[in-house]
Protein backbone atom coordinates (compact mmCIF):
# COMPACT_ATOMS: atom_id res chain seq x y z
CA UNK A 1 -97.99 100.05 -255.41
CA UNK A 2 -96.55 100.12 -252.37
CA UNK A 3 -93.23 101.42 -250.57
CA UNK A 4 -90.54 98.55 -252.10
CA UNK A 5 -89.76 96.30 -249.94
CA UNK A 6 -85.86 96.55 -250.70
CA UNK A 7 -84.26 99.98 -250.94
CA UNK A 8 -80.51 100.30 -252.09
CA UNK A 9 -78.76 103.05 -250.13
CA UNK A 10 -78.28 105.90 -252.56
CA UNK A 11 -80.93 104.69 -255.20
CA UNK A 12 -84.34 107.33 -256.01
CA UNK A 13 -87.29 105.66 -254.56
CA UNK A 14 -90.77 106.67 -256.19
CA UNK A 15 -93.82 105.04 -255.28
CA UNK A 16 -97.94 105.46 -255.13
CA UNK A 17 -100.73 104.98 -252.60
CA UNK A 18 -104.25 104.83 -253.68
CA UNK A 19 -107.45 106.32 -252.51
CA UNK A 20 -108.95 104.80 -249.74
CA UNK A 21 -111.97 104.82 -247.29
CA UNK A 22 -112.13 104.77 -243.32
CA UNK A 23 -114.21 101.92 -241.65
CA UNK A 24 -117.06 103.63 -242.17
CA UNK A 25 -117.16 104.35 -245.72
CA UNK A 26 -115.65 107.54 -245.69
CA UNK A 27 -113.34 108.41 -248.63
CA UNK A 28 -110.07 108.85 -247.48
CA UNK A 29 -108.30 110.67 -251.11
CA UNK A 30 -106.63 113.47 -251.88
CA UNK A 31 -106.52 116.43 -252.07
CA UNK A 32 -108.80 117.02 -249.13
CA UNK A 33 -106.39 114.52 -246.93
CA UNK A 34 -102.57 114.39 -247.19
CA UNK A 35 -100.19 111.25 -246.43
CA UNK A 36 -97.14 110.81 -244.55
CA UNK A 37 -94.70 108.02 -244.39
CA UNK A 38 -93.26 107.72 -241.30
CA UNK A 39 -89.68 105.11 -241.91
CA UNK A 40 -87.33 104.39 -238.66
CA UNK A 41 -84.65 101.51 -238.15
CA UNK A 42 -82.94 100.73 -234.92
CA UNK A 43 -79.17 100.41 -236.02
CA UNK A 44 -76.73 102.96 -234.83
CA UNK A 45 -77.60 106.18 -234.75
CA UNK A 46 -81.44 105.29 -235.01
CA UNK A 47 -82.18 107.16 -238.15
CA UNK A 48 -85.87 107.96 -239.68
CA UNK A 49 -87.06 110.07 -242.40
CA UNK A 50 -90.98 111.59 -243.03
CA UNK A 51 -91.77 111.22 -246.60
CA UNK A 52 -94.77 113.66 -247.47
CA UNK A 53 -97.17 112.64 -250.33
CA UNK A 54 -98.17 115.10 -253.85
CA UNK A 55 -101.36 114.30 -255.11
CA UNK A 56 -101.65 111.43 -257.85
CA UNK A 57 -105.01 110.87 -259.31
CA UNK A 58 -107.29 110.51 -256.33
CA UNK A 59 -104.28 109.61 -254.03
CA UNK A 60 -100.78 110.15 -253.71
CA UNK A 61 -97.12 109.37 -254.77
CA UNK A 62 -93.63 109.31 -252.63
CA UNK A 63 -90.50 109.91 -253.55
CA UNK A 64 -87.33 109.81 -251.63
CA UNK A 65 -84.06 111.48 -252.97
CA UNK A 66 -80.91 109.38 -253.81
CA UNK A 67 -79.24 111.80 -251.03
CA UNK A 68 -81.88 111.40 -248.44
CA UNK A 69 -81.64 107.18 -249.36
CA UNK A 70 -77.70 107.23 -249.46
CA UNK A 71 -77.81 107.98 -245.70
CA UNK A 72 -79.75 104.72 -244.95
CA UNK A 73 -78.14 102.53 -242.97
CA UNK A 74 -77.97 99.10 -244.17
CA UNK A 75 -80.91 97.06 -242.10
CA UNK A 76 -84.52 96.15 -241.10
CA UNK A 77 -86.09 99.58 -241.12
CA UNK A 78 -89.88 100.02 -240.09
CA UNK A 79 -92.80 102.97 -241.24
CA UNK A 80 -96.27 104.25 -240.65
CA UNK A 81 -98.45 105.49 -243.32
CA UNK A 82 -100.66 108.34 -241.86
CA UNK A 83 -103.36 110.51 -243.55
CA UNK A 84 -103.99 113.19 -241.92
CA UNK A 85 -107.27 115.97 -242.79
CA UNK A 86 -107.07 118.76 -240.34
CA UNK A 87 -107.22 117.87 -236.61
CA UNK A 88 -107.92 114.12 -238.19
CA UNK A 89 -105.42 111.33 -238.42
CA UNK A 90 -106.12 108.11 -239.52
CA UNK A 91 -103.46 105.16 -239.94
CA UNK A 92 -103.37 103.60 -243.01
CA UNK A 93 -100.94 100.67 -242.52
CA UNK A 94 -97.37 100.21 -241.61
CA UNK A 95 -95.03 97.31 -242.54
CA UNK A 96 -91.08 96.81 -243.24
CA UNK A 97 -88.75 96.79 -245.68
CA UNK A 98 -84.83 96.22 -246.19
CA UNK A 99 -82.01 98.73 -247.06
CA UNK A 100 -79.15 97.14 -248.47
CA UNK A 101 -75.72 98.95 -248.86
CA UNK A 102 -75.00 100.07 -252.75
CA UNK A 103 -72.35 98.27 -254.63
CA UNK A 104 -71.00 101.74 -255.96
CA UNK A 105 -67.38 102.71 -255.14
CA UNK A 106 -64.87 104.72 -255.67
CA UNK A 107 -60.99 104.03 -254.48
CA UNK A 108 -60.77 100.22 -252.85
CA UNK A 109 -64.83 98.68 -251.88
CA UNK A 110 -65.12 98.14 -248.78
CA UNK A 111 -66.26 94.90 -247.11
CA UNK A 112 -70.72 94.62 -247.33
């Protein structure tokens, strides 16, 4: 599993990342390396968050807070996923994914 490739502002968000190896063979697992998700978007205030990885099996799991996500602005938002093992850092992939604003409301909804 991967990070979801639709988020709704103010949801939890929990997902895993397996074991891997580097181009030469080398395991890349935990707990000897440890994973960071890098997320950014470009609308308004240019917001990002670093998501650090817990050990899961040989790899790791995520999890983002429904506070931290209810801050999201709604839009095309971006991340790196980087293992790092000392003075070592290796990028494991990147990609994109979509926030969309939640549907909860309290008082009049506003417009989406």
């Amino acid at each position: 599993m991967t990070i979801p490739k639709k988020i709704i502002a103010g949801d939890y968000i929990q997902w895993t990342l397996k074991a891997t190896q580097d181009v030469f063979g080398n395991p890349i697992s935990s707990p000897d390396w440890a994973v960071t998700y890098y997320l950014r978007t470009n609308v308004a205030a240019s917001e990002g968050l670093t998501v650090v990885g817990s050990t899961y099996t040989s790899g790791w799991e995520f999890t983002i807070s429904a506070t931290d996500s209810a801050n999201f602005d709604a839009g095309n938002w971006v991340y790196d996923a980087i293992a790092t093992k000392g003075s070592e850092k290796y990028r494991l992939g990147g990609g994109s994914f979509e926030v969309k604003q939640s549907l909860i409301y309290t008082g009049t909804p506003a417009q989406i």
